[in-house]
PDB file of N, CA and C in Angstrom:
ATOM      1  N   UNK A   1     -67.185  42.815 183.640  1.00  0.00           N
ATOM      2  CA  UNK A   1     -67.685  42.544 184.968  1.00  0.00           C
ATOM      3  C   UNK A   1     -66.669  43.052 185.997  1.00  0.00           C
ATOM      4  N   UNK A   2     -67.137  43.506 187.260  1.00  0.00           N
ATOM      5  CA  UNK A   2     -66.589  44.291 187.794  1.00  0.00           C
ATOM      6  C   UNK A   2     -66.219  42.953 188.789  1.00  0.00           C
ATOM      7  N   UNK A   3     -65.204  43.156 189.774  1.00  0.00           N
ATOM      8  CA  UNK A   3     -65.065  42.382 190.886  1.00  0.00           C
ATOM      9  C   UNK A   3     -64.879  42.854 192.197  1.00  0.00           C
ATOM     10  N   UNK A   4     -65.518  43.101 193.421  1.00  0.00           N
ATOM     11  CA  UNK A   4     -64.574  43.919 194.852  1.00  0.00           C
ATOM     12  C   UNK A   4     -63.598  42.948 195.949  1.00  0.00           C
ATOM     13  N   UNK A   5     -62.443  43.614 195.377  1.00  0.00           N
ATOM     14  CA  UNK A   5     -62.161  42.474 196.408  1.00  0.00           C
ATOM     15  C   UNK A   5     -62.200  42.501 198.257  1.00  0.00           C
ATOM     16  N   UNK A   6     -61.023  41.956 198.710  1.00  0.00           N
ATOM     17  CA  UNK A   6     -61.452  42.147 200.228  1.00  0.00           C
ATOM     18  C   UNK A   6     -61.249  43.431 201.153  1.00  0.00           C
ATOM     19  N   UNK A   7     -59.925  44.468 200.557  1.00  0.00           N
ATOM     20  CA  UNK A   7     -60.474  45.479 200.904  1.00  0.00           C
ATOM     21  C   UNK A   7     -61.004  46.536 200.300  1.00  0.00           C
ATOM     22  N   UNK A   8     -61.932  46.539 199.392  1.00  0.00           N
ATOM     23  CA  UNK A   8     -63.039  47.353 198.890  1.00  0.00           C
ATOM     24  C   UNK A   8     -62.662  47.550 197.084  1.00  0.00           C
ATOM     25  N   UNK A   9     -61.139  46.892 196.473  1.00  0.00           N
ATOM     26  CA  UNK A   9     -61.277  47.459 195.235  1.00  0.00           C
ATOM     27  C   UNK A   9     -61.785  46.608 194.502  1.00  0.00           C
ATOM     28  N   UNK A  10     -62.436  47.510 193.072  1.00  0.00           N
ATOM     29  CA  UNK A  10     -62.996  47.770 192.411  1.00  0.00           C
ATOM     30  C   UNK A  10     -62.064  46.802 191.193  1.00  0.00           C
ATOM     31  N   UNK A  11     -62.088  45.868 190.750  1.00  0.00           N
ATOM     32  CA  UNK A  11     -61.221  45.282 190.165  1.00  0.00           C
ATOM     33  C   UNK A  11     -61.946  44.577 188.690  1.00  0.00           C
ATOM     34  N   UNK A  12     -61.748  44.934 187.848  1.00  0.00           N
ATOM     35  CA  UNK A  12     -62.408  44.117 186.353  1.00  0.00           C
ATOM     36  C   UNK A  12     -62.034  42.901 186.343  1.00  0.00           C
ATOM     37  N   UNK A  13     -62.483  42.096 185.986  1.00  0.00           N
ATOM     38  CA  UNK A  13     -62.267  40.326 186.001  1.00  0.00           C
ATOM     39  C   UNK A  13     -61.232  40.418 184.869  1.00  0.00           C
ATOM     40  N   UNK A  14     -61.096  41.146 183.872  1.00  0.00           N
ATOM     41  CA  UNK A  14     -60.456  41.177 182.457  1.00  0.00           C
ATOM     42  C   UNK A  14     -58.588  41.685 183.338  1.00  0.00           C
ATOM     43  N   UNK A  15     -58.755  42.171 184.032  1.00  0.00           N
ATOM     44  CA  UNK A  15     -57.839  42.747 184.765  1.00  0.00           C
ATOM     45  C   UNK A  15     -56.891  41.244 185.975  1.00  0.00           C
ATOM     46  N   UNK A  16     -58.273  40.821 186.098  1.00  0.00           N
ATOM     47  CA  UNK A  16     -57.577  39.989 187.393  1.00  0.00           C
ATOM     48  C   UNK A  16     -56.935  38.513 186.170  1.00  0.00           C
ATOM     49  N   UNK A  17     -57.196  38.615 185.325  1.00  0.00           N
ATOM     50  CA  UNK A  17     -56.685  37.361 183.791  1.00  0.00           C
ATOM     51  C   UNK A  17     -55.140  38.209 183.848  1.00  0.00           C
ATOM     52  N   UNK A  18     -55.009  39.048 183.675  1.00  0.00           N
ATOM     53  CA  UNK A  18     -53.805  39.637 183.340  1.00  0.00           C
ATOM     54  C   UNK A  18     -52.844  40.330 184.234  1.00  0.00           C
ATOM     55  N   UNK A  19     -52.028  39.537 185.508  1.00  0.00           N
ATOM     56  CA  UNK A  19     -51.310  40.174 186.337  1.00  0.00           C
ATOM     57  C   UNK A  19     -50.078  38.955 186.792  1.00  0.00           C
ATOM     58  N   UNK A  20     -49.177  39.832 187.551  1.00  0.00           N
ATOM     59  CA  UNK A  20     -47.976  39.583 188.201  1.00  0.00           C
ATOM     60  C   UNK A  20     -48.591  39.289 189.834  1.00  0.00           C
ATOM     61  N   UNK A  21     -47.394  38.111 189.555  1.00  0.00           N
ATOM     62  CA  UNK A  21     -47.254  37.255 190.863  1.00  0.00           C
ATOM     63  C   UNK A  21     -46.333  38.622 192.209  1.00  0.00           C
ATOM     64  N   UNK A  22     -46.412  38.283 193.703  1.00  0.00           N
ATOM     65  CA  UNK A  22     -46.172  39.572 194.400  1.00  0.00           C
ATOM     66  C   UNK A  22     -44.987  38.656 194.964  1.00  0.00           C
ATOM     67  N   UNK A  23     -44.042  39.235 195.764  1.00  0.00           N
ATOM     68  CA  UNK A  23     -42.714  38.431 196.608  1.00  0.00           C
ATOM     69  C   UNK A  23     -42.650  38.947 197.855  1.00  0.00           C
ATOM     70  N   UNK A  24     -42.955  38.641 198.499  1.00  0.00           N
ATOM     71  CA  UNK A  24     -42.914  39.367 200.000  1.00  0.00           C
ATOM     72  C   UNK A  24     -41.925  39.039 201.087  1.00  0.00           C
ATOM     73  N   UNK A  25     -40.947  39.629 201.787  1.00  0.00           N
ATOM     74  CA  UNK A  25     -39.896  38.782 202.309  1.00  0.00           C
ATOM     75  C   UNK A  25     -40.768  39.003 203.960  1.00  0.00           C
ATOM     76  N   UNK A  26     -40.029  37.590 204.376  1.00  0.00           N
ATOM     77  CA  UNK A  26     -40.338  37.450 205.715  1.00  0.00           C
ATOM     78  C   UNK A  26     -39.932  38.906 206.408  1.00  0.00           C
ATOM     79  N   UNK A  27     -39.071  39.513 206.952  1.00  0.00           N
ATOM     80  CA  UNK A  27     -39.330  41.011 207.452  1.00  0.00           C
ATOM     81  C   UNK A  27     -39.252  42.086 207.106  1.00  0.00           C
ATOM     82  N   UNK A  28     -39.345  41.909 205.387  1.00  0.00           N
ATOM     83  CA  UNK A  28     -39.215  43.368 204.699  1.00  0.00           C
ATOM     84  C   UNK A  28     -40.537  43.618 203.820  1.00  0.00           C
ATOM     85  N   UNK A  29     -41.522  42.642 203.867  1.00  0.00           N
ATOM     86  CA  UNK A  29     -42.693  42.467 203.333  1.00  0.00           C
ATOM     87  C   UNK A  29     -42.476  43.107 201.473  1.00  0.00           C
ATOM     88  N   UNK A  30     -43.088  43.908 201.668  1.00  0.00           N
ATOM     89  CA  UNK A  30     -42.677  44.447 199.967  1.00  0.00           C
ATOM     90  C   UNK A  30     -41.897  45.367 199.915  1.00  0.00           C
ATOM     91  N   UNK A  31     -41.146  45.495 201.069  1.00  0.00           N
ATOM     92  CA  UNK A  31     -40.396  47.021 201.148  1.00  0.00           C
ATOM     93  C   UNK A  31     -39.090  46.112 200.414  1.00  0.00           C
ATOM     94  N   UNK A  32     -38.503  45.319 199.780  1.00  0.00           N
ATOM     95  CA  UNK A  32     -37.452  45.068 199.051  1.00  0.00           C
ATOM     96  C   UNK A  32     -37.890  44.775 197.607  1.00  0.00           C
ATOM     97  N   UNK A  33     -36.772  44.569 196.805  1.00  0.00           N
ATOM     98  CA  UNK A  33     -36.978  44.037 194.854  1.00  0.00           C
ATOM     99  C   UNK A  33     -36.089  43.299 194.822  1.00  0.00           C
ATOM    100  N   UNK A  34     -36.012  42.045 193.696  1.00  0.00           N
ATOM    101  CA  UNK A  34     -34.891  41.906 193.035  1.00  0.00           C
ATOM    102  C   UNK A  34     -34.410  42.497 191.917  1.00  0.00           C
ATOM    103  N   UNK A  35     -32.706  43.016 192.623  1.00  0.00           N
ATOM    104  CA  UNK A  35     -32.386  43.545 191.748  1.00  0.00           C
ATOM    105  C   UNK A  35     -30.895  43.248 190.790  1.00  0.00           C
ATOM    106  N   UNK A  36     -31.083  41.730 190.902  1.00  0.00           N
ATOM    107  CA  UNK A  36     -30.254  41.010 189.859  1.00  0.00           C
ATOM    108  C   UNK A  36     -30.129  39.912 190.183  1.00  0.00           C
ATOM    109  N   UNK A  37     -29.011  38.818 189.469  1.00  0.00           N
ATOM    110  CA  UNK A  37     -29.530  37.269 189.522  1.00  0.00           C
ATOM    111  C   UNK A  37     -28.462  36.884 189.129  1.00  0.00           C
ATOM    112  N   UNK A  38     -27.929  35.886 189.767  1.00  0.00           N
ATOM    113  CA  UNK A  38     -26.727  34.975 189.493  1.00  0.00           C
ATOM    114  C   UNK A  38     -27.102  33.940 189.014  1.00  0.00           C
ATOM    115  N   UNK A  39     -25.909  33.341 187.418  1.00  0.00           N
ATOM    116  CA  UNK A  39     -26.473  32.274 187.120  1.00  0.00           C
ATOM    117  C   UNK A  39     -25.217  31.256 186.924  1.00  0.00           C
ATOM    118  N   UNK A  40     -25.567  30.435 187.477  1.00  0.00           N
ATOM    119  CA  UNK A  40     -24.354  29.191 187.499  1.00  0.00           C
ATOM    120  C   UNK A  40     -24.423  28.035 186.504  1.00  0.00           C
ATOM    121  N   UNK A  41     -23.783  28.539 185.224  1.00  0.00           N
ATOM    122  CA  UNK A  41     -24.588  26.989 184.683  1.00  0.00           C
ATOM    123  C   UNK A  41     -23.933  25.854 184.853  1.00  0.00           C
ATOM    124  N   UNK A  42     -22.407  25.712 185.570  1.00  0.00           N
ATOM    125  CA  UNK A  42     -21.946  24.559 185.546  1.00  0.00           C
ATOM    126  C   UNK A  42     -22.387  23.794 187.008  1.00  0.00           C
ATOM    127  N   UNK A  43     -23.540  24.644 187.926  1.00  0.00           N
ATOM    128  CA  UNK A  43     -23.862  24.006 189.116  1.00  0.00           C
ATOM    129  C   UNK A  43     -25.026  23.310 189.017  1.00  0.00           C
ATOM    130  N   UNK A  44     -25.002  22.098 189.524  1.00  0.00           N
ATOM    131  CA  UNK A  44     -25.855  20.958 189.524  1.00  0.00           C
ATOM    132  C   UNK A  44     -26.384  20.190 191.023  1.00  0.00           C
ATOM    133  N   UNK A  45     -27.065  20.272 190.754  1.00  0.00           N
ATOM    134  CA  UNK A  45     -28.245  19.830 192.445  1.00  0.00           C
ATOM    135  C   UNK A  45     -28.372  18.119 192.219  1.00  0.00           C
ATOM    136  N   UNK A  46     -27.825  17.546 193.005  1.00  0.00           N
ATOM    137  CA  UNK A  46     -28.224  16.162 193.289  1.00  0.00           C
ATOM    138  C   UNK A  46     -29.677  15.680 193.229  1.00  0.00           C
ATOM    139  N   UNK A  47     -30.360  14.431 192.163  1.00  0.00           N
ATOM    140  CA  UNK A  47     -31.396  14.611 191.821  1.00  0.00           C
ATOM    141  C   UNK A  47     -32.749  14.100 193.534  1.00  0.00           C
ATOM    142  N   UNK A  48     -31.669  14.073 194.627  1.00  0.00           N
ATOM    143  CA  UNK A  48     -32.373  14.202 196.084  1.00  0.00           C
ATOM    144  C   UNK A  48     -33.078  15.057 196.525  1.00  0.00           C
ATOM    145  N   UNK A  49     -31.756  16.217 196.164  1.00  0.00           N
ATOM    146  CA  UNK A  49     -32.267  17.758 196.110  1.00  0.00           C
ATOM    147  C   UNK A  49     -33.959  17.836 196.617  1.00  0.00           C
ATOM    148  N   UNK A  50     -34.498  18.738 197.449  1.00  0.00           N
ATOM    149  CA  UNK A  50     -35.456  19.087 197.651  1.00  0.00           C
ATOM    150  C   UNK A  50     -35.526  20.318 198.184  1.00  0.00           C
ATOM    151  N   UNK A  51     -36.537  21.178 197.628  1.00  0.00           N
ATOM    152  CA  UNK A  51     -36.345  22.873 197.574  1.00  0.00           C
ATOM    153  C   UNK A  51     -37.360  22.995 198.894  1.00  0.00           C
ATOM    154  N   UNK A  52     -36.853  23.791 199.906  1.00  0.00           N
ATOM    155  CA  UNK A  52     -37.767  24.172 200.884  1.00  0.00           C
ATOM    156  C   UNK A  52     -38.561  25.105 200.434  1.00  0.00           C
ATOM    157  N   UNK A  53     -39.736  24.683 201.393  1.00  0.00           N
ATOM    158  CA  UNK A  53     -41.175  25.570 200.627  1.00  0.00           C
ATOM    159  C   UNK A  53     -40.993  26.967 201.813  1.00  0.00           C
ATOM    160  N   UNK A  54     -40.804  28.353 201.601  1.00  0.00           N
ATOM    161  CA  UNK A  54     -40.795  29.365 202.180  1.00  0.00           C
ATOM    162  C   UNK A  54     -41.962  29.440 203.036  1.00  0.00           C
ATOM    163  N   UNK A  55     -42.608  29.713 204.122  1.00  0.00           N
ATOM    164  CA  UNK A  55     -43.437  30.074 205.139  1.00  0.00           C
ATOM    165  C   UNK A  55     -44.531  31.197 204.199  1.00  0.00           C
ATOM    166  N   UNK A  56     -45.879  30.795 204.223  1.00  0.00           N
ATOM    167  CA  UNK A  56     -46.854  31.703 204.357  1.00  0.00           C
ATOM    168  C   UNK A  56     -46.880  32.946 204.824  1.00  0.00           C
ATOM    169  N   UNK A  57     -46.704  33.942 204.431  1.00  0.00           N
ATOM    170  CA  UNK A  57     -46.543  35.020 205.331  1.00  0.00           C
ATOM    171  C   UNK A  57     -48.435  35.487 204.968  1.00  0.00           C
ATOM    172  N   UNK A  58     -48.802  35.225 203.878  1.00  0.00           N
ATOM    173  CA  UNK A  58     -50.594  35.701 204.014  1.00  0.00           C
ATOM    174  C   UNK A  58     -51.091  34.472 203.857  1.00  0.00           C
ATOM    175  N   UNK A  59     -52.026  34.351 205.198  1.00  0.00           N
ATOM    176  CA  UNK A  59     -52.669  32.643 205.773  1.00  0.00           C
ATOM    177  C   UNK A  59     -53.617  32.389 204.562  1.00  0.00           C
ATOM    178  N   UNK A  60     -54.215  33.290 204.248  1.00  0.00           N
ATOM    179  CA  UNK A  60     -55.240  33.213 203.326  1.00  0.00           C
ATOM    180  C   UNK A  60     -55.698  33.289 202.337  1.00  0.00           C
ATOM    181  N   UNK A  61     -56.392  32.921 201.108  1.00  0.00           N
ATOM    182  CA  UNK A  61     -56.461  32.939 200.096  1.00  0.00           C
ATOM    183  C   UNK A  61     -56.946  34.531 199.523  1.00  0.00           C
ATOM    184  N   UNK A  62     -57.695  35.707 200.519  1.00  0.00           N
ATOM    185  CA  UNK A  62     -58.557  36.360 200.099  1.00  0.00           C
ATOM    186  C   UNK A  62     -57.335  37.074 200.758  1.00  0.00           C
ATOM    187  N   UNK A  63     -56.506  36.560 201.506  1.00  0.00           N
ATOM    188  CA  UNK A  63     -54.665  37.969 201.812  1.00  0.00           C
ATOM    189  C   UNK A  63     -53.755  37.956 200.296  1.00  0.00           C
ATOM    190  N   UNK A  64     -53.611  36.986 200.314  1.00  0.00           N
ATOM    191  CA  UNK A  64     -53.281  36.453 198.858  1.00  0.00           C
ATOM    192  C   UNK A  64     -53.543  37.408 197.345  1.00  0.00           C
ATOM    193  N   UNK A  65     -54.844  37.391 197.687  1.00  0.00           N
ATOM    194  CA  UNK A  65     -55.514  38.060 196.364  1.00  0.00           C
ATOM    195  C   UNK A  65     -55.012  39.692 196.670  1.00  0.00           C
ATOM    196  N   UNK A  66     -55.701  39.769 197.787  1.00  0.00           N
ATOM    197  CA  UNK A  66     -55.749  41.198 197.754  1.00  0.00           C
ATOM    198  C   UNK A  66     -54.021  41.598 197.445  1.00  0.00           C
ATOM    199  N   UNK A  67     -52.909  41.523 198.096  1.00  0.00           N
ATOM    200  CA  UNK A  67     -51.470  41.793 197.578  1.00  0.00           C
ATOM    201  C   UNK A  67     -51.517  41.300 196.482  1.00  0.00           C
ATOM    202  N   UNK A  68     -51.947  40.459 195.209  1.00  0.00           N
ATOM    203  CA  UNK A  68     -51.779  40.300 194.278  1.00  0.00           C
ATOM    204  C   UNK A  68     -52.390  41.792 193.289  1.00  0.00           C
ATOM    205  N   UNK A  69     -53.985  42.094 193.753  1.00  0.00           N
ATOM    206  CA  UNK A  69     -54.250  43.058 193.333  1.00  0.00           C
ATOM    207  C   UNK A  69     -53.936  44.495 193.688  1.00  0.00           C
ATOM    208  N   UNK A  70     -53.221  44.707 194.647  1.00  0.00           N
ATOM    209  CA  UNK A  70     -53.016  46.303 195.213  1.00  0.00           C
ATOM    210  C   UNK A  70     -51.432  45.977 194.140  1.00  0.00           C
ATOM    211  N   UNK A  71     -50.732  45.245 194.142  1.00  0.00           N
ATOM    212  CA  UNK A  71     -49.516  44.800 193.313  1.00  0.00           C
ATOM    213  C   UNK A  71     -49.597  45.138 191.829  1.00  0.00           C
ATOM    214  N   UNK A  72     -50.507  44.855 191.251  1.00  0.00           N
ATOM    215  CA  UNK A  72     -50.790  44.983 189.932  1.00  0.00           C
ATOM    216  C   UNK A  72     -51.893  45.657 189.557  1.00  0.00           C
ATOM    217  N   UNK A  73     -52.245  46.366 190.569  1.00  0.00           N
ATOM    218  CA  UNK A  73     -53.637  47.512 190.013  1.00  0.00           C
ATOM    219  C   UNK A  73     -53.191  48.937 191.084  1.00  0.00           C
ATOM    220  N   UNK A  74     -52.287  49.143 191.515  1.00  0.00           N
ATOM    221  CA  UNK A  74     -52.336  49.978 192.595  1.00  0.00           C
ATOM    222  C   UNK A  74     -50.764  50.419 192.907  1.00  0.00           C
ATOM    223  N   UNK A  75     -49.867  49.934 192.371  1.00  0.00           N
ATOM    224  CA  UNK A  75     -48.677  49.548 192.650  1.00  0.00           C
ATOM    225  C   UNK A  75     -48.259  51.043 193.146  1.00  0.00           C
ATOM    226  N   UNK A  76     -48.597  51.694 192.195  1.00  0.00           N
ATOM    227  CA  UNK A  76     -48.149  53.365 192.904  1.00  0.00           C
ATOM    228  C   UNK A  76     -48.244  54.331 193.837  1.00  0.00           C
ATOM    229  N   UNK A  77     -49.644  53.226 194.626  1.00  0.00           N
ATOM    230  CA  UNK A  77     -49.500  54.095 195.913  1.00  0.00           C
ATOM    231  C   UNK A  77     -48.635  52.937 197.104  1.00  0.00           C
ATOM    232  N   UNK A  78     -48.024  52.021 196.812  1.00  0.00           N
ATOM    233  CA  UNK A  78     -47.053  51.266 197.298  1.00  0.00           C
ATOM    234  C   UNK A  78     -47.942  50.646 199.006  1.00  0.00           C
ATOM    235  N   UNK A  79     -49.294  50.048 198.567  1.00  0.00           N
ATOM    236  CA  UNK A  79     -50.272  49.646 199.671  1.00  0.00           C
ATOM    237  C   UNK A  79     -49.792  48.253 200.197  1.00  0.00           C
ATOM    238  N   UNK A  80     -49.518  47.753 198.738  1.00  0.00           N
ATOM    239  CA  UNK A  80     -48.879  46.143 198.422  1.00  0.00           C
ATOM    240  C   UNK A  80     -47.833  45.914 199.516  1.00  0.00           C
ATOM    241  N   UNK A  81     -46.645  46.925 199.819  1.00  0.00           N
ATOM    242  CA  UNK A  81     -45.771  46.850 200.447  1.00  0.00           C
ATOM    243  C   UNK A  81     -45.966  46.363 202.142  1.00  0.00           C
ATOM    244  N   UNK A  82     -47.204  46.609 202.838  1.00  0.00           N
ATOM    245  CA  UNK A  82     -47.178  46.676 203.538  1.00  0.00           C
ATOM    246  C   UNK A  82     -48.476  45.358 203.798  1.00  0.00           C
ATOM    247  N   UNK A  83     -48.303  44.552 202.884  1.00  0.00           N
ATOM    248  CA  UNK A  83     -49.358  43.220 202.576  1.00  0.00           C
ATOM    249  C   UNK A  83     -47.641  42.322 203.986  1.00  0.00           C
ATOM    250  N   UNK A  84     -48.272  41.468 204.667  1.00  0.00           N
ATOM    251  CA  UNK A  84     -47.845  40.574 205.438  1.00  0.00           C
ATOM    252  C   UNK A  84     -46.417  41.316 206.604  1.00  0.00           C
ATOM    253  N   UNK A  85     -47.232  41.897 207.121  1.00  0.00           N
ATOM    254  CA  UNK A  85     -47.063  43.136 208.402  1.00  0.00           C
ATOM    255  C   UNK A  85     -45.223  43.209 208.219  1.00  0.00           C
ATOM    256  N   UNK A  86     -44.611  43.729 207.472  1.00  0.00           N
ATOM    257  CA  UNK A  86     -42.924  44.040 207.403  1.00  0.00           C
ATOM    258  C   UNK A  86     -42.702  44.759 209.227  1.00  0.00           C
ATOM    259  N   UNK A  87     -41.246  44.242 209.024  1.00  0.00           N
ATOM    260  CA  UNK A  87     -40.859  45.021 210.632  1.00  0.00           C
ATOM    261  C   UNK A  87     -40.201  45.778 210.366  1.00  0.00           C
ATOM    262  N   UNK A  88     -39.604  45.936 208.821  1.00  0.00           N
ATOM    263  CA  UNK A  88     -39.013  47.304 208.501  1.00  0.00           C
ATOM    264  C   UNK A  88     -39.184  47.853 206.808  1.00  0.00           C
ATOM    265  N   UNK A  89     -39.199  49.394 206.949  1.00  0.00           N
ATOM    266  CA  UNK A  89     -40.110  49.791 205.956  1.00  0.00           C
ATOM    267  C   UNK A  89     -38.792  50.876 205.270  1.00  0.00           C
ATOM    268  N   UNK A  90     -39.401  50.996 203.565  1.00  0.00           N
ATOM    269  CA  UNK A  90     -38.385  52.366 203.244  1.00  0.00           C
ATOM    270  C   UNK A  90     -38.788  53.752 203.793  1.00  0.00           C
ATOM    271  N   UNK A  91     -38.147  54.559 203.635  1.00  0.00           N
ATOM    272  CA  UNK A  91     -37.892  55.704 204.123  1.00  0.00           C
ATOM    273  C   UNK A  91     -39.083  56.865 203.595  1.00  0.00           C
ATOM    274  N   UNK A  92     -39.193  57.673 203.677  1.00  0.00           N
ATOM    275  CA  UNK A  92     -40.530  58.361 203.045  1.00  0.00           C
ATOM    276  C   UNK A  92     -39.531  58.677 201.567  1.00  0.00           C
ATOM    277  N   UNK A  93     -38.583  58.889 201.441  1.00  0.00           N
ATOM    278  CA  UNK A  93     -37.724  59.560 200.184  1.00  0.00           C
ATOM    279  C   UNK A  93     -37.772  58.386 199.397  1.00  0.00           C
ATOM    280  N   UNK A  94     -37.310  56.958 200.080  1.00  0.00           N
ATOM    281  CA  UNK A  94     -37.451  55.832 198.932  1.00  0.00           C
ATOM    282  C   UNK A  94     -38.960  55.635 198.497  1.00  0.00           C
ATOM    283  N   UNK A  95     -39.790  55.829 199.380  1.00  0.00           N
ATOM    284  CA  UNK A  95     -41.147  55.009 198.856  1.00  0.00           C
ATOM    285  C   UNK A  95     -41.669  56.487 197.999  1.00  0.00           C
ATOM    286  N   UNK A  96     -40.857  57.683 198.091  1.00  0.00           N
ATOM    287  CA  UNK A  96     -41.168  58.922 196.802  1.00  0.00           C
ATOM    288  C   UNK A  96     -40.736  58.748 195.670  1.00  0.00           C
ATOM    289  N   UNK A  97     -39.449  58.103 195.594  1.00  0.00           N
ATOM    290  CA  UNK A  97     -38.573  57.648 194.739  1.00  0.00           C
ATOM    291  C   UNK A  97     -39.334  56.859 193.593  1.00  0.00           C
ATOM    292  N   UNK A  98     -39.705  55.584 194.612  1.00  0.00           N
ATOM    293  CA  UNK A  98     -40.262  54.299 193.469  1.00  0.00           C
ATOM    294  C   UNK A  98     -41.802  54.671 193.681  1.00  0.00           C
ATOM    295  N   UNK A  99     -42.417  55.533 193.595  1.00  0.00           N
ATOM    296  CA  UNK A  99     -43.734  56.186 193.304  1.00  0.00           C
ATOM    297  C   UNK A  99     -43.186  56.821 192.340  1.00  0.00           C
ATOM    298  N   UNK A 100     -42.460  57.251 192.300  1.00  0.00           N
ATOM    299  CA  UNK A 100     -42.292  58.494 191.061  1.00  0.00           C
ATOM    300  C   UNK A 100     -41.810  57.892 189.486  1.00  0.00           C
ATOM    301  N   UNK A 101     -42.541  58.058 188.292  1.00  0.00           N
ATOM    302  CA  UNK A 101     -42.062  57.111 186.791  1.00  0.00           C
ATOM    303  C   UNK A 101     -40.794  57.509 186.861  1.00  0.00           C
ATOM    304  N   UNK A 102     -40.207  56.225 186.498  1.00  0.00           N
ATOM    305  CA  UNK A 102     -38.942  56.738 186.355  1.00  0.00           C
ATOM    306  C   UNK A 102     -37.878  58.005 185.338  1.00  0.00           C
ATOM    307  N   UNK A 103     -38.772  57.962 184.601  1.00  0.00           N
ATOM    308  CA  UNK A 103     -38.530  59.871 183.932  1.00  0.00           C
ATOM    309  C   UNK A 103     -38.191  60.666 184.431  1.00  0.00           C
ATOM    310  N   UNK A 104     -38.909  60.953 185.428  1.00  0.00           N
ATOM    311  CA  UNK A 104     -39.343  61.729 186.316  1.00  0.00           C
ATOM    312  C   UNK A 104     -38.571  61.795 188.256  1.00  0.00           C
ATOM    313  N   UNK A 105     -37.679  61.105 187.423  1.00  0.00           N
ATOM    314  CA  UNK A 105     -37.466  60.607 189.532  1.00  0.00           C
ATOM    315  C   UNK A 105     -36.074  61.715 189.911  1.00  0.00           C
ATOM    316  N   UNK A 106     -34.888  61.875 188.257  1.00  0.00           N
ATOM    317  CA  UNK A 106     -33.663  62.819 188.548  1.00  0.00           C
ATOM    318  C   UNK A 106     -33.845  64.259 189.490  1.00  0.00           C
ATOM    319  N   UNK A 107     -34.909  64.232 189.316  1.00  0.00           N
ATOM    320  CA  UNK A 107     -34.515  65.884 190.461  1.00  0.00           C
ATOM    321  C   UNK A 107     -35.111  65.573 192.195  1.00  0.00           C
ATOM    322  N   UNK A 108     -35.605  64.123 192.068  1.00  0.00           N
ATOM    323  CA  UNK A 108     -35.763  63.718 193.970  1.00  0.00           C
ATOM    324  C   UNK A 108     -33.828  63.611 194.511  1.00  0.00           C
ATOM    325  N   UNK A 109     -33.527  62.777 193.414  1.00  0.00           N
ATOM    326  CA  UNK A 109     -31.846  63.045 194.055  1.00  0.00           C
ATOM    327  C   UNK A 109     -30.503  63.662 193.255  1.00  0.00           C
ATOM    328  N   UNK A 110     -31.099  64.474 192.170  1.00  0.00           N
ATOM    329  CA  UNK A 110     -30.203  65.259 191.824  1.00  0.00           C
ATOM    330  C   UNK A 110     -29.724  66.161 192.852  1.00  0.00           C
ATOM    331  N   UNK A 111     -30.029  66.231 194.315  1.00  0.00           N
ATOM    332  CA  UNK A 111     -28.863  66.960 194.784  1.00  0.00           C
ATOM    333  C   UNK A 111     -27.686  66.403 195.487  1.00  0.00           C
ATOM    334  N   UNK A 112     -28.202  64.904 195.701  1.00  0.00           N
ATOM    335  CA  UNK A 112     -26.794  63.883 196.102  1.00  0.00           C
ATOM    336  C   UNK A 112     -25.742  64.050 194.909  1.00  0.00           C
ATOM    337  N   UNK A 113     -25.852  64.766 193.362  1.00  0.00           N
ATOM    338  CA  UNK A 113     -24.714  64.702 193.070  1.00  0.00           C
ATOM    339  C   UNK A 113     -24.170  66.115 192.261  1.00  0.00           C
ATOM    340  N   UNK A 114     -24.599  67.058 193.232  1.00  0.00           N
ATOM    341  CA  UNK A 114     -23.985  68.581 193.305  1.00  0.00           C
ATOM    342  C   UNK A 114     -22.717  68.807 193.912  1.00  0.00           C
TER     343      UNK A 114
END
């Protein structure tokens, strides 16, 4: 079964069972990644502790979906990125970069190291 979502794709239900959650930062929208992780194991949170809930950046359930699906059905034309309006974006060379498989990416900046 096919599904459309809100802006026009074409999405298999078998497809929407099987995907990744999206991270969107308040002014870099999808234009950032994580790209590593600190782990502390001798640090401990007082059991008061309460984790602030981050701000909505998509109000809606059907904004929601759709960056979930341009994220995990679309990722390569990098549409996702621009899900919850960013005020700053990568460069046309980065967003060529992470379009490009990574196999394939050494000769966008093999000349930074001539």
């Amino acid at each position: 079964m096919v599904v459309k979502t809100g802006l026009g794709l074409n999405v298999h239900r078998a497809q929407l069972q099987k995907r990744s959650g999206v991270a969107l930062h308040p002014k870099y929208g999808g234009y950032f990644a994580y790209r590593g992780v600190f782990v502390f194991p001798n640090v401990r949170l007082p059991s008061t502790f309460k984790e602030k809930r981050a701000a909505m950046l998509l109000d809606t359930v059907e904004k929601q979906e759709e960056a979930i699906a341009l994220y995990n059905h679309h990722w390569w034309d990098g549409k996702y990125r621009d899900c919850g309006n960013p005020v700053e974006k990568y460069s046309d060379l980065q967003l060529k970069y992470f379009s490009t498989l990574p196999e394939q990416r050494w000769p966008i900046i093999a000349h930074w190291f001539q």
